[in-house]
C-alpha atoms as a PDB file:
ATOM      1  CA  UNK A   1      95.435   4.408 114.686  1.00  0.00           C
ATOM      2  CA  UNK A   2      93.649   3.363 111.481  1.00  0.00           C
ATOM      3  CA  UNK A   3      91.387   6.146 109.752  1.00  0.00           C
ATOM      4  CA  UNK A   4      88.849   3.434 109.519  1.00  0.00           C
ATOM      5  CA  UNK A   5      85.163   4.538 107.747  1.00  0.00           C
ATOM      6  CA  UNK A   6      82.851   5.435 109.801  1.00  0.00           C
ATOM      7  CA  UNK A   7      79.830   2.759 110.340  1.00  0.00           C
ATOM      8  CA  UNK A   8      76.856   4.655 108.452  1.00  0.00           C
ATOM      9  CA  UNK A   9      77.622   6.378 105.242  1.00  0.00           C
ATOM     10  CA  UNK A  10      78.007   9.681 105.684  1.00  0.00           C
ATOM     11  CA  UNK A  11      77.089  13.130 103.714  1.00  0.00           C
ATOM     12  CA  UNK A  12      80.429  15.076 102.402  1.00  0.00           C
ATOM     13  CA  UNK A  13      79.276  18.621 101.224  1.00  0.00           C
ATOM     14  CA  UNK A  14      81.300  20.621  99.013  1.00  0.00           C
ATOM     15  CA  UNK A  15      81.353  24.222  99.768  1.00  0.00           C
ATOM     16  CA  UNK A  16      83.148  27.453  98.359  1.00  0.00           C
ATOM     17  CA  UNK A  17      83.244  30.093 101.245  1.00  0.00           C
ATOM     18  CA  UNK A  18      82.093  30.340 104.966  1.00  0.00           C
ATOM     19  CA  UNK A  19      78.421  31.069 104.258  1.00  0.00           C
ATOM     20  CA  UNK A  20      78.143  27.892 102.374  1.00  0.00           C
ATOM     21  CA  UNK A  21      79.782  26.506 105.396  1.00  0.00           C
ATOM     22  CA  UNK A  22      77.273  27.765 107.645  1.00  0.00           C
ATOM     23  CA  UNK A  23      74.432  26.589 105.335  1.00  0.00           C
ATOM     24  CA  UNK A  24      76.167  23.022 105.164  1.00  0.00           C
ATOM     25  CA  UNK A  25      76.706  22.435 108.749  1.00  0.00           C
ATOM     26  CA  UNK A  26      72.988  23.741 109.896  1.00  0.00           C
ATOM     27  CA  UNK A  27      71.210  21.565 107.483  1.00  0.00           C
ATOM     28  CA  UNK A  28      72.909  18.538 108.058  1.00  0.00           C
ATOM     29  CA  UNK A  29      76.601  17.880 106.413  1.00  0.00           C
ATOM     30  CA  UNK A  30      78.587  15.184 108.048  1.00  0.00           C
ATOM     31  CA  UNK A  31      82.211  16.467 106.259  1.00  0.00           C
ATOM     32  CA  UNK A  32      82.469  19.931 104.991  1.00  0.00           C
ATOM     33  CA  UNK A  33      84.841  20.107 101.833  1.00  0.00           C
ATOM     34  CA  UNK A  34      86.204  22.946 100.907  1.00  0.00           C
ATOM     35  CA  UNK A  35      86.717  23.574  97.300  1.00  0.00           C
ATOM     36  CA  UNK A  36      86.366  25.777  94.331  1.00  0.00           C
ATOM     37  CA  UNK A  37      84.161  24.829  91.867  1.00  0.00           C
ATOM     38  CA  UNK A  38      85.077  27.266  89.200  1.00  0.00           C
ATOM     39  CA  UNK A  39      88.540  25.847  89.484  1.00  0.00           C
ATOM     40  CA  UNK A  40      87.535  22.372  88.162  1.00  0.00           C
ATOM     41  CA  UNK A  41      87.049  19.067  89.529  1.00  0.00           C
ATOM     42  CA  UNK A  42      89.893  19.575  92.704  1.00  0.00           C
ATOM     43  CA  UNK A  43      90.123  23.409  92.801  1.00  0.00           C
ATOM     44  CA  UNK A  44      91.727  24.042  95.983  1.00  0.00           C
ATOM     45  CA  UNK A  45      91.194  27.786  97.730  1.00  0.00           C
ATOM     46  CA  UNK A  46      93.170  30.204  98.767  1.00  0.00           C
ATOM     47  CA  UNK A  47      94.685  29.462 102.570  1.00  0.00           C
ATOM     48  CA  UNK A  48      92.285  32.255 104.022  1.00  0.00           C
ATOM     49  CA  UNK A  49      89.271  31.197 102.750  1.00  0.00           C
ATOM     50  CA  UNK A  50      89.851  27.505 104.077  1.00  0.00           C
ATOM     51  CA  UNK A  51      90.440  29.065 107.152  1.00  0.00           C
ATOM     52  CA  UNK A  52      87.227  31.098 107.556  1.00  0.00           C
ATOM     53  CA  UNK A  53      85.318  27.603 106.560  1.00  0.00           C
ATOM     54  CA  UNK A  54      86.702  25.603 108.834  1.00  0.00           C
ATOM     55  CA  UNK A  55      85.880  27.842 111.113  1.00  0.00           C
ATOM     56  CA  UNK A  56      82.171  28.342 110.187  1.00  0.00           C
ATOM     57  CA  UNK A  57      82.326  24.276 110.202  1.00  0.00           C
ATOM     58  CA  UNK A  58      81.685  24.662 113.904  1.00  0.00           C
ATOM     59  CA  UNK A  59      81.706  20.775 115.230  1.00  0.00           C
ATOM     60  CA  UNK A  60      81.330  19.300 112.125  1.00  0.00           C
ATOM     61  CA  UNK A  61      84.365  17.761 110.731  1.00  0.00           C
ATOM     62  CA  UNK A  62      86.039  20.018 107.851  1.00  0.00           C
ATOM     63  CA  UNK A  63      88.419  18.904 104.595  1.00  0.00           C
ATOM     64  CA  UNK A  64      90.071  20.895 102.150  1.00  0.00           C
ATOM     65  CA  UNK A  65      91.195  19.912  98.543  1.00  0.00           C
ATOM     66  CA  UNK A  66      94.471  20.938  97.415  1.00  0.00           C
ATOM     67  CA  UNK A  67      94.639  20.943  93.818  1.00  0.00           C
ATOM     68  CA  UNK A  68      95.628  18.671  90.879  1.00  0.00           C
ATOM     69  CA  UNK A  69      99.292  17.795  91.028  1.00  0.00           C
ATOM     70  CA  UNK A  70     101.753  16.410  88.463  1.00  0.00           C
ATOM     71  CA  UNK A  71     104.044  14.650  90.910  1.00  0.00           C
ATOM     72  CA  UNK A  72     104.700  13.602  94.789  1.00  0.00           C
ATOM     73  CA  UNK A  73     106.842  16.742  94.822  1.00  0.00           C
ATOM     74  CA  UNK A  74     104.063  19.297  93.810  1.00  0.00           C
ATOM     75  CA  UNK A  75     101.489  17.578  96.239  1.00  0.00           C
ATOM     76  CA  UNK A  76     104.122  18.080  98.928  1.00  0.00           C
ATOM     77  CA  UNK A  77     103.461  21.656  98.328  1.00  0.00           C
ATOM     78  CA  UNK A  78     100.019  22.050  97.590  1.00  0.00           C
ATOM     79  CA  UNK A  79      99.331  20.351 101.068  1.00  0.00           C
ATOM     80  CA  UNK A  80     101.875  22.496 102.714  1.00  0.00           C
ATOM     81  CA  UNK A  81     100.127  25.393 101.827  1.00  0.00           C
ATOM     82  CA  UNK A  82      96.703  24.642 103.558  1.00  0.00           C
ATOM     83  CA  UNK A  83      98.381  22.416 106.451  1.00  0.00           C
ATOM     84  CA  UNK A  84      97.442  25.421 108.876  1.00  0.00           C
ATOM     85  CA  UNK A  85      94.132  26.055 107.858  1.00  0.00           C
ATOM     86  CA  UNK A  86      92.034  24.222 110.407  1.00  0.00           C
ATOM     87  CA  UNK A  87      90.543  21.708 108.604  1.00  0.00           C
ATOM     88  CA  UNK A  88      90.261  17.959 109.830  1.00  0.00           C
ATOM     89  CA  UNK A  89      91.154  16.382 106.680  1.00  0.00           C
ATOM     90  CA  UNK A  90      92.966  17.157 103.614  1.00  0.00           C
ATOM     91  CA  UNK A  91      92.462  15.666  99.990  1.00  0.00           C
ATOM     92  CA  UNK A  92      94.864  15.271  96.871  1.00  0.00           C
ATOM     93  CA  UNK A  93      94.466  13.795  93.557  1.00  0.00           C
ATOM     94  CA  UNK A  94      96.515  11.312  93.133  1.00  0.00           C
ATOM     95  CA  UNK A  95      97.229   9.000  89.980  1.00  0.00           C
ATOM     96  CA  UNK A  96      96.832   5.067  90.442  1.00  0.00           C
ATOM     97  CA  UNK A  97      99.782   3.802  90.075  1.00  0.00           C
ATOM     98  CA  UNK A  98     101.827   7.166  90.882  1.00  0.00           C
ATOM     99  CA  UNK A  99     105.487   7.032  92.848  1.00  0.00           C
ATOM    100  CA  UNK A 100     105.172   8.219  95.997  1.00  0.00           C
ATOM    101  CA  UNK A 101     108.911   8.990  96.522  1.00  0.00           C
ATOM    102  CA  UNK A 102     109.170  12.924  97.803  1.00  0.00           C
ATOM    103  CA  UNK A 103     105.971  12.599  99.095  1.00  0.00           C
ATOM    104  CA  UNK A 104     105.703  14.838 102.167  1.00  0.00           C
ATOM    105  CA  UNK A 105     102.591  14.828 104.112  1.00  0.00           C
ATOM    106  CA  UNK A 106     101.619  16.909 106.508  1.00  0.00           C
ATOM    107  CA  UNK A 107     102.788  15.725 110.217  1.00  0.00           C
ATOM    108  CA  UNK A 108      99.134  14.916 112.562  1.00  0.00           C
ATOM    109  CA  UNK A 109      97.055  15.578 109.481  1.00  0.00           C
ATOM    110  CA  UNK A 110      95.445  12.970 107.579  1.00  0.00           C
ATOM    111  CA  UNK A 111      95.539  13.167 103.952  1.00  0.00           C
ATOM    112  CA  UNK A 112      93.152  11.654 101.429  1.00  0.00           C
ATOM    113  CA  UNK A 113      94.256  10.612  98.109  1.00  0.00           C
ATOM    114  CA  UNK A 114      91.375  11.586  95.523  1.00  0.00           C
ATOM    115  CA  UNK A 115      91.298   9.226  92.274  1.00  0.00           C
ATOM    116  CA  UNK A 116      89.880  10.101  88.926  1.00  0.00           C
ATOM    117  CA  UNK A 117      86.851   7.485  87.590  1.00  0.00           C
ATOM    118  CA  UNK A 118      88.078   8.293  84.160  1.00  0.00           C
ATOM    119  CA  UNK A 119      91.627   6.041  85.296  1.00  0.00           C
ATOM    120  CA  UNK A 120      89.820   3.171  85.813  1.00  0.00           C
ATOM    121  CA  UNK A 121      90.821   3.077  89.776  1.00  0.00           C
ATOM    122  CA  UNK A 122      89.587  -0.053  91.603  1.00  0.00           C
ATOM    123  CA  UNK A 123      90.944  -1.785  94.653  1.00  0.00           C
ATOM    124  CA  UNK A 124      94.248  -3.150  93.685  1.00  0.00           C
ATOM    125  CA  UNK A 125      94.918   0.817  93.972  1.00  0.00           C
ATOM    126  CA  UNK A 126      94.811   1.121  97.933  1.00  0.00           C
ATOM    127  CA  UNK A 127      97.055  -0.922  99.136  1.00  0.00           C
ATOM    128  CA  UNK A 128      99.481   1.394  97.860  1.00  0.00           C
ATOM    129  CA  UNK A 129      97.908   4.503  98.849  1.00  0.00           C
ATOM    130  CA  UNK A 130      97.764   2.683 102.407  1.00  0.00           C
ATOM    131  CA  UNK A 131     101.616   2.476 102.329  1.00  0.00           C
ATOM    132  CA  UNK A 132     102.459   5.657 101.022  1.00  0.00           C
ATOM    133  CA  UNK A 133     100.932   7.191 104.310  1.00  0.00           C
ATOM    134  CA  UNK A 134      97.591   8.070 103.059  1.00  0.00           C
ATOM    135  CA  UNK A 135      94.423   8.124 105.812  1.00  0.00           C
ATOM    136  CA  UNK A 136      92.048   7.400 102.920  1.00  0.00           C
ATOM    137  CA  UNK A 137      90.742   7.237  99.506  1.00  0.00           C
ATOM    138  CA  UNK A 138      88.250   8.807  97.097  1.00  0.00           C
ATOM    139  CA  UNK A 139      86.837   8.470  93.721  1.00  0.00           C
ATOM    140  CA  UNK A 140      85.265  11.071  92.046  1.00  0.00           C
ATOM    141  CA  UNK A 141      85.031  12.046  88.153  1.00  0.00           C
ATOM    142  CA  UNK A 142      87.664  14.430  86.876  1.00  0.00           C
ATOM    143  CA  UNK A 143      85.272  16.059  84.412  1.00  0.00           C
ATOM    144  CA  UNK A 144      82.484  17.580  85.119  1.00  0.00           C
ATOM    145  CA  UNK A 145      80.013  16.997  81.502  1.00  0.00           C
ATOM    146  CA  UNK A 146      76.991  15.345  83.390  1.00  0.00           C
ATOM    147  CA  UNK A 147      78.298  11.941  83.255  1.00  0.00           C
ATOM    148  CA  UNK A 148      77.950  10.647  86.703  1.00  0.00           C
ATOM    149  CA  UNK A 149      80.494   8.285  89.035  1.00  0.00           C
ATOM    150  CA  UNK A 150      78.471   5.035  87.878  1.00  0.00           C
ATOM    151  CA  UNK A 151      78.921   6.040  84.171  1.00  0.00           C
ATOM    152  CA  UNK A 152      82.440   5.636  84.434  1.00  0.00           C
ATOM    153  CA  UNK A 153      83.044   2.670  86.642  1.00  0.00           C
ATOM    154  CA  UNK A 154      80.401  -0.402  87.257  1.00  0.00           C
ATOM    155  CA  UNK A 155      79.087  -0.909  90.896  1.00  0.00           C
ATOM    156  CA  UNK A 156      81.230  -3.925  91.279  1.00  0.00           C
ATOM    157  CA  UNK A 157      84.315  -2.367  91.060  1.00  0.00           C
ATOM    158  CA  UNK A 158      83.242   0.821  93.620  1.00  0.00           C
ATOM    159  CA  UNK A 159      82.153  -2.041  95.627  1.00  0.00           C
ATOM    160  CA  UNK A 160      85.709  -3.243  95.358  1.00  0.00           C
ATOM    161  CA  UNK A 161      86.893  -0.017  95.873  1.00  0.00           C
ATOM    162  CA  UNK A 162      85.375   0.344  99.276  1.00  0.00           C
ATOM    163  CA  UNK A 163      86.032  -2.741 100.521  1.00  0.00           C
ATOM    164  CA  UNK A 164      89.632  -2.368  99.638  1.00  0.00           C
ATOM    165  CA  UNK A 165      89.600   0.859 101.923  1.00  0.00           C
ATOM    166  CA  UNK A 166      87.827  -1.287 104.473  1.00  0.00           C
ATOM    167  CA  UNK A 167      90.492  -3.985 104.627  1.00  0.00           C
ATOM    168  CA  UNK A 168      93.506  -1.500 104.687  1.00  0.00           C
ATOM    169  CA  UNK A 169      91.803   0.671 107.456  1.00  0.00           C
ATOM    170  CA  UNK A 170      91.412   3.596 105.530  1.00  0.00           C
ATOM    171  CA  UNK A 171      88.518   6.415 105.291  1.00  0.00           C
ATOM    172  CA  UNK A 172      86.410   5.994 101.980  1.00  0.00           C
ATOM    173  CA  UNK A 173      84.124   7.541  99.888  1.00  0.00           C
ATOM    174  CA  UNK A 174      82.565   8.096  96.411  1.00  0.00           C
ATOM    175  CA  UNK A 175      81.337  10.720  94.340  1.00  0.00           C
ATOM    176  CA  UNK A 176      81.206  12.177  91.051  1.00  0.00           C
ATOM    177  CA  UNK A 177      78.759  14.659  89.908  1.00  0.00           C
ATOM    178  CA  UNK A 178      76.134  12.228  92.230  1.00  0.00           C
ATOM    179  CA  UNK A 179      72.524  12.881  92.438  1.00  0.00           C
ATOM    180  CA  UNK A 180      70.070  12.169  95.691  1.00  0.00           C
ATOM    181  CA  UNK A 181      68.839   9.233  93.874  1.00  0.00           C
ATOM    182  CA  UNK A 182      72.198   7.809  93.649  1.00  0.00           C
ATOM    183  CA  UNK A 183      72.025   7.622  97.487  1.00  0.00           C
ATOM    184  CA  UNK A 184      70.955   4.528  98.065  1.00  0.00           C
ATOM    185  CA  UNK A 185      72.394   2.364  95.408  1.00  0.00           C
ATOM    186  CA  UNK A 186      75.944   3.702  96.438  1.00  0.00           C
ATOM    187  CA  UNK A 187      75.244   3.784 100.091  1.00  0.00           C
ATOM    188  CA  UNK A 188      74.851   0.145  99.837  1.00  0.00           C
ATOM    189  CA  UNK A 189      78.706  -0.440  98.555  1.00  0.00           C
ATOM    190  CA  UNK A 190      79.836   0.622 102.175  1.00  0.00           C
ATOM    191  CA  UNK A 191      81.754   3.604 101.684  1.00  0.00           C
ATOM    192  CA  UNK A 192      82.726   6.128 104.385  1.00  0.00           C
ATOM    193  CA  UNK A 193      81.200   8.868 102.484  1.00  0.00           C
ATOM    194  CA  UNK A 194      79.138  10.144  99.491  1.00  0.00           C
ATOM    195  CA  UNK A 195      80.201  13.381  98.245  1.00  0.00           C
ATOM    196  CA  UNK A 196      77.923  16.583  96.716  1.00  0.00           C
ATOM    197  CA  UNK A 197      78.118  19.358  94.814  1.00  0.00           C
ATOM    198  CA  UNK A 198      76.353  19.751  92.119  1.00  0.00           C
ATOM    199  CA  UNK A 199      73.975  17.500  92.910  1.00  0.00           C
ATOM    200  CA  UNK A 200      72.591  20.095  95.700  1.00  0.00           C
ATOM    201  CA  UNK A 201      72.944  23.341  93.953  1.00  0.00           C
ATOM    202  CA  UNK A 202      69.886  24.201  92.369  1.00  0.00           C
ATOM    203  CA  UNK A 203      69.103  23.385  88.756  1.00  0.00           C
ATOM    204  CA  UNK A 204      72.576  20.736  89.607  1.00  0.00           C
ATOM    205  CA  UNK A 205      75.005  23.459  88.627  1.00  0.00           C
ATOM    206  CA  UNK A 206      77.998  22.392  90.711  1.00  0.00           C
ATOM    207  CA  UNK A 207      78.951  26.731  90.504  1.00  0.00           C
ATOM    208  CA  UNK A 208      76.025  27.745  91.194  1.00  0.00           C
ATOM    209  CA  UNK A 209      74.836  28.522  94.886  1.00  0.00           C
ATOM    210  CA  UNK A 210      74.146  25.780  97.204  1.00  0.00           C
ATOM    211  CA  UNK A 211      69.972  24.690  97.716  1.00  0.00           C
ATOM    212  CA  UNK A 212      69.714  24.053 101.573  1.00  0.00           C
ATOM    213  CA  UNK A 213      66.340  21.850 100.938  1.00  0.00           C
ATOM    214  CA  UNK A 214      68.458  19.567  98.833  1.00  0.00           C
ATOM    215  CA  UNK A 215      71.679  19.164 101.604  1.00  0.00           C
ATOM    216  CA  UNK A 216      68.642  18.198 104.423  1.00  0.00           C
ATOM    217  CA  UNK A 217      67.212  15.895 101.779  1.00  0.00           C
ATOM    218  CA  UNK A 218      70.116  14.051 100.933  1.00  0.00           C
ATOM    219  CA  UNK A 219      71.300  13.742 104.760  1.00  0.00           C
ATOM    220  CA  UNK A 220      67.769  12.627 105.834  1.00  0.00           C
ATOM    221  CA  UNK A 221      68.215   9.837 102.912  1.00  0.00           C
ATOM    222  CA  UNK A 222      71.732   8.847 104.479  1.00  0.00           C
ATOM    223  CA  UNK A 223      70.446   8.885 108.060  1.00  0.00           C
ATOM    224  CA  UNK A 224      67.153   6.606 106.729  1.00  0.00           C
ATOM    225  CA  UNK A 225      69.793   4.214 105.616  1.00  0.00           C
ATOM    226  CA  UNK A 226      70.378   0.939 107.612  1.00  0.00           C
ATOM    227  CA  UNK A 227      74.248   0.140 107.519  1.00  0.00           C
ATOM    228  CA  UNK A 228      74.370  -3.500 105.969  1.00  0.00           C
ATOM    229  CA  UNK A 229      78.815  -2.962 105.826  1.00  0.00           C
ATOM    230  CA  UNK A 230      80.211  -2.400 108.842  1.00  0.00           C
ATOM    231  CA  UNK A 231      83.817  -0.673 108.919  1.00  0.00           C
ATOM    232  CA  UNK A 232      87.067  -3.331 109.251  1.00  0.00           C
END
């Protein structure tokens, strides 16, 4: 079955450990991400601390990055190491362009290939990602200096991007050191998903501690939103 987007964008909320979790799902998070800041832009967790957050997820659908890899063979064993975790989804970077040969993914669990705005992705990219077994795609900015996802890479080519996703039946989404204002503008492009971090942690320090007036904010803004793409 196709991992098609879902019909309104939805809020992805990137959280450290299981009381973020908890603070994610009550105030409105759509997909709960685990990650570790500290660790850069794709920090993935240790395997127990996934656990407990998928856990705290509760009925809200849970993801998991898995690191930064060098080649299909490492990714093979950065998402073997948080298969058994839990979590709904989980989410790799992945080069454009990158050989897929000795690419294992995990059996029943969809994985999402994460690309860097700084490579210059755009939506010649997915079709290849679509037949390398991936459920979905992702941009999001590799570092993390203020510059936001638009800074890097001009609203028609996210637009692309999504539509790309759309056409190959994959899950999408966009983010990149966003902010709530960015909501609508990107909404509009038709992803599956805009992702936080930063942009809800007070003072928008992506380590610091999560503000749970900001995660309501920003899914009351998604929910406001009238769905003008609908998913292929």
């Amino acid at each position: 079955m196709p991992h098609t987007s879902p019909s309104r964008v939805r809020l992805l909320v990137s959280v450290r450990d299981a009381a973020e979790a908890t603070l994610a799902r009550d105030r409105g998070a759509d997909l709960i991400d685990a990650k570790d800041p500290d660790r850069g832009a794709l920090g993935a967790l240790p395997a127990e601390t996934v656990r407990a957050i998928a856990a705290a997820a509760g009925d809200r659908l849970s993801s998991a990055v898995a690191g930064e890899p060098r080649d299909a063979g490492e990714a093979s064993a950065c998402l073997a190491a948080l298969a058994g975790t839990g979590v709904r989804y989980l989410k790799i970077a992945w080069a454009p362009g990158r050989d897929p040969a000795g690419l294992r993914l995990p059996a029943g669990l969809p994985v999402i290939a994460v690309l860097f705005a700084e490579d210059g992705p755009d939506g010649a990219d997915v079709p290849g990602l679509a037949a390398a077994g991936f459920a979905g795609a992702m941009i999001d900015t590799k570092t993390k200096d203020g510059r936001r996802l638009t800074d890097h890479l001009p609203l028609p080519r996210l637009a692309g991007f999504a539509a790309a996703c759309r056409s190959q039946g994959l899950l999408s989404g966009l983010a990149g050191s966003l902010a709530l204002d960015d909501i609508p503008v990107l909404a509009a492009l038709g992803p599956g998903y805009l992702g936080f971090r930063g942009g809800l942690c007070a003072q928008g320090d992506r380590t610091g501690r999560l503000d749970p007036e900001r995660i309501a904010e920003g899914a009351r803004r998604l929910a406001a939103i009238v769905p003008r793409v609908e998913a292929a």
